[in-house]
Protein backbone atom coordinates (compact mmCIF):
# COMPACT_ATOMS: atom_id res chain seq x y z
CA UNK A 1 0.00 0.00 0.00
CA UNK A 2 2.86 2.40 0.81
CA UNK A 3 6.10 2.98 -0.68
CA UNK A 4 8.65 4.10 1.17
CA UNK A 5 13.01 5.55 1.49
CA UNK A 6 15.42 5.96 4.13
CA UNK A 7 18.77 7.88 4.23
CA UNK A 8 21.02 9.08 6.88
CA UNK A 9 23.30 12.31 6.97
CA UNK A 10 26.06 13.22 9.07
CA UNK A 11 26.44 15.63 11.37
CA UNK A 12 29.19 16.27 13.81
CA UNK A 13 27.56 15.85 17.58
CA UNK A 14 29.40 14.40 20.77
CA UNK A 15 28.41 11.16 21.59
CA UNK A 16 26.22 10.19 24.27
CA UNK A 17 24.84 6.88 25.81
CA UNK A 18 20.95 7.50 25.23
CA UNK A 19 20.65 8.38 22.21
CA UNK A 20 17.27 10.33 22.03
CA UNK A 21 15.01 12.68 19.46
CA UNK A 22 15.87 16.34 19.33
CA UNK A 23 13.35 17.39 16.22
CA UNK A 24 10.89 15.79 13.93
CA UNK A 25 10.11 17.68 10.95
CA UNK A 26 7.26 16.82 8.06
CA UNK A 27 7.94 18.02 5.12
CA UNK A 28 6.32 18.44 1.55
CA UNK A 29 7.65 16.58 -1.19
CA UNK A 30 9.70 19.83 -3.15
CA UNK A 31 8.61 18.02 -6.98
CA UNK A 32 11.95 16.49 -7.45
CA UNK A 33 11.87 13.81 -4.75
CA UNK A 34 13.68 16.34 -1.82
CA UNK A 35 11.80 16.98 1.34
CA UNK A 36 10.52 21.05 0.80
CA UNK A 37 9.24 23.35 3.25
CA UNK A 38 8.70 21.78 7.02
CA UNK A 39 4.54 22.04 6.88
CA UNK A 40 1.76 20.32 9.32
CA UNK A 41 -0.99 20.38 6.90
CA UNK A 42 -0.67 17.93 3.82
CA UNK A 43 -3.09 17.45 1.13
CA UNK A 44 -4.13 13.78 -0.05
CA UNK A 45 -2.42 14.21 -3.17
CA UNK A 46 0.76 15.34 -1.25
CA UNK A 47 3.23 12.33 -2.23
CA UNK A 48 5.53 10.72 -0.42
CA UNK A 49 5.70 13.08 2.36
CA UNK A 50 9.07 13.67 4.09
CA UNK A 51 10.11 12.68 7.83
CA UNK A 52 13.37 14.34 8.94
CA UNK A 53 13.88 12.93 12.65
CA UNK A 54 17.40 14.88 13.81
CA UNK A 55 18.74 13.08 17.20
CA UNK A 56 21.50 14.26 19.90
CA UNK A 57 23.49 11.96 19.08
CA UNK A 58 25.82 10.20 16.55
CA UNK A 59 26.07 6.87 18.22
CA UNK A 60 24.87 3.71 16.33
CA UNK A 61 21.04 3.41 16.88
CA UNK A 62 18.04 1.85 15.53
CA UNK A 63 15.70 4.44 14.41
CA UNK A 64 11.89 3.03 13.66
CA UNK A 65 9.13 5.54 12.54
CA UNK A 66 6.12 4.11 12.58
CA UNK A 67 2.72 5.91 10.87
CA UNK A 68 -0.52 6.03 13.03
CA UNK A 69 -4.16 6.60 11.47
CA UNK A 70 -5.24 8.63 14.54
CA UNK A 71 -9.00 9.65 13.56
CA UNK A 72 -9.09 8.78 9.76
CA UNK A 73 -12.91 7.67 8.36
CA UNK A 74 -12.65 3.94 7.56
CA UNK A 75 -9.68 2.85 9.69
CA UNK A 76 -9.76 2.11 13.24
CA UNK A 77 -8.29 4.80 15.34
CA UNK A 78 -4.34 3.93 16.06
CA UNK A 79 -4.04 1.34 13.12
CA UNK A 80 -0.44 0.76 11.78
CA UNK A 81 -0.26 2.30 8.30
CA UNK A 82 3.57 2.11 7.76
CA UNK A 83 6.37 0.75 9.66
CA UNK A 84 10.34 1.35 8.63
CA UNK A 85 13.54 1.07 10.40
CA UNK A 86 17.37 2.29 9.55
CA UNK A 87 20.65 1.70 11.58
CA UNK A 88 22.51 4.21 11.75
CA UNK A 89 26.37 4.00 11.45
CA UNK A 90 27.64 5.94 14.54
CA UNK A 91 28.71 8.81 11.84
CA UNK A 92 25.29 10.86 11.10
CA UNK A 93 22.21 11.95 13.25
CA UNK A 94 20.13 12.77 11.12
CA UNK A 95 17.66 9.98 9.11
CA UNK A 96 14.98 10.79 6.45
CA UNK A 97 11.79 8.68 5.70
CA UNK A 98 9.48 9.26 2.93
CA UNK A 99 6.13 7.62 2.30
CA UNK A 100 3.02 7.42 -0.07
CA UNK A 101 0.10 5.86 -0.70
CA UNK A 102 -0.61 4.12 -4.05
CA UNK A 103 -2.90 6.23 -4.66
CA UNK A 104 -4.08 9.15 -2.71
CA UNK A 105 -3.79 9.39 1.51
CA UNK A 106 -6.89 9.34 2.92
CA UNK A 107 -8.06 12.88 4.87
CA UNK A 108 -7.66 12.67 8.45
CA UNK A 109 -5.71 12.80 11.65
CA UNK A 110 -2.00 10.89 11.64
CA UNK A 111 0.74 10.31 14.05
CA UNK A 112 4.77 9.20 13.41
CA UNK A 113 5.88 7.49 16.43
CA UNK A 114 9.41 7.42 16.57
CA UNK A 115 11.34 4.58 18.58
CA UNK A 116 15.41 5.07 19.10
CA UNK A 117 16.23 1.17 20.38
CA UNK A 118 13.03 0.22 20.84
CA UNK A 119 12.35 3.46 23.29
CA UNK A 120 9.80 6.39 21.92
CA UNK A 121 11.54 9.13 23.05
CA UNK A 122 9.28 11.28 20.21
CA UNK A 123 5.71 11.25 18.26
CA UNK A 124 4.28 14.13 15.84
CA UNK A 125 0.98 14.49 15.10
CA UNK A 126 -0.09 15.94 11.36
CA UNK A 127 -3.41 16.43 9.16
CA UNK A 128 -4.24 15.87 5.71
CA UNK A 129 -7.13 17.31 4.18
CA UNK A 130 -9.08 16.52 1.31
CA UNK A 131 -7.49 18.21 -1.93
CA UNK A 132 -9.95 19.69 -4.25
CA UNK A 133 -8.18 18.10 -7.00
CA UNK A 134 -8.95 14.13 -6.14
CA UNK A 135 -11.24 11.73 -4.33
CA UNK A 136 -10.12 9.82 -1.76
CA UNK A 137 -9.78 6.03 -3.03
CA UNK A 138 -9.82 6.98 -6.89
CA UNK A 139 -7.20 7.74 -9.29
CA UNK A 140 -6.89 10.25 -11.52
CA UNK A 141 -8.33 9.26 -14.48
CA UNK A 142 -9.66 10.50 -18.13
CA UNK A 143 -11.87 8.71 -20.16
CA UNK A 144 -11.12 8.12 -23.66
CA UNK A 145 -13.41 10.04 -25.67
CA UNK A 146 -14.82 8.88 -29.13
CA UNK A 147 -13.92 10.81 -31.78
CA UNK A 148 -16.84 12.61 -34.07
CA UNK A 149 -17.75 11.11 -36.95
CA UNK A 150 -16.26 12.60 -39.92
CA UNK A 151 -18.65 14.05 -42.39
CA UNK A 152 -18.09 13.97 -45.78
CA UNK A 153 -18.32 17.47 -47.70
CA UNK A 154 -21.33 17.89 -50.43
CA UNK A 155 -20.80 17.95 -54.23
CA UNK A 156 -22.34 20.42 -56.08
CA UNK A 157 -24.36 19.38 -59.34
């Protein structure tokens, strides 16, 4: 149902023993697969939508983010949309998710939980609303029309 990337930067930050979150940012997709403007309020044709989770810390970690329906119509509230994990190499602390729907999101309340070795030191909560532009559950689509019949010019006697 979801597609979904992870990547890691690096950033130079002293090492500590818990490693926890310091800032989870959602961000628009920028049209040429780069995470755009940090934003709260997607649209269901927003796709994939970016998850920048920055932590204190470079030291090797397992980062999880999992996606929560919160209050979306049709799901049960706190159902498991997406789950993805990344290891980080003890070199960068910062690590980027992405996800999207095969079609369009559905409008609603969502949560990321975030879980540094197996601990949830951090959750965001976002919205996406109904674009005027789709349906929820349908793809875009145009019908094939049928061309006009073709008619034929009349002689002159």
């Amino acid at each position: 149902f979801f597609g979904f990337g992870v990547f890691g930067q690096t950033t130079e930050i002293n090492e500590k023993t818990t490693v926890n979150v310091e800032n989870i940012a959602l961000m628009r997709d920028d049209g040429e697969g780069n995470p755009g403007a940090e934003i709260e309020i997607f649209k269901t044709t927003d796709f994939p939508i970016h998850c920048q989770i920055t932590l204190d810390s470079v030291k090797s970690s397992t980062v999880k983010k999992i996606l929560v329906a919160v209050a979306v119509s049709g799901l049960k509230a706190e159902t498991k949309i997406m789950t993805v994990s990344y290891k980080t190499n003890g070199e960068q602390n910062i690590v980027n998710f992405r996800g999207s729907p095969q079609n369009v999101w559905l409008a609603g309340k969502y949560r990321v939980d975030i879980f540094v070795d197996n601990r949830l030191p951090g959750n965001k909560e976002f919205t996406i609303e109904k674009s005027a532009s789709s349906s929820a559950g349908q793809t875009n689509f145009t019908p094939k029309l049928k061309p006009k019949p073709k008619t034929k010019p009349k002689r002159k006697n």
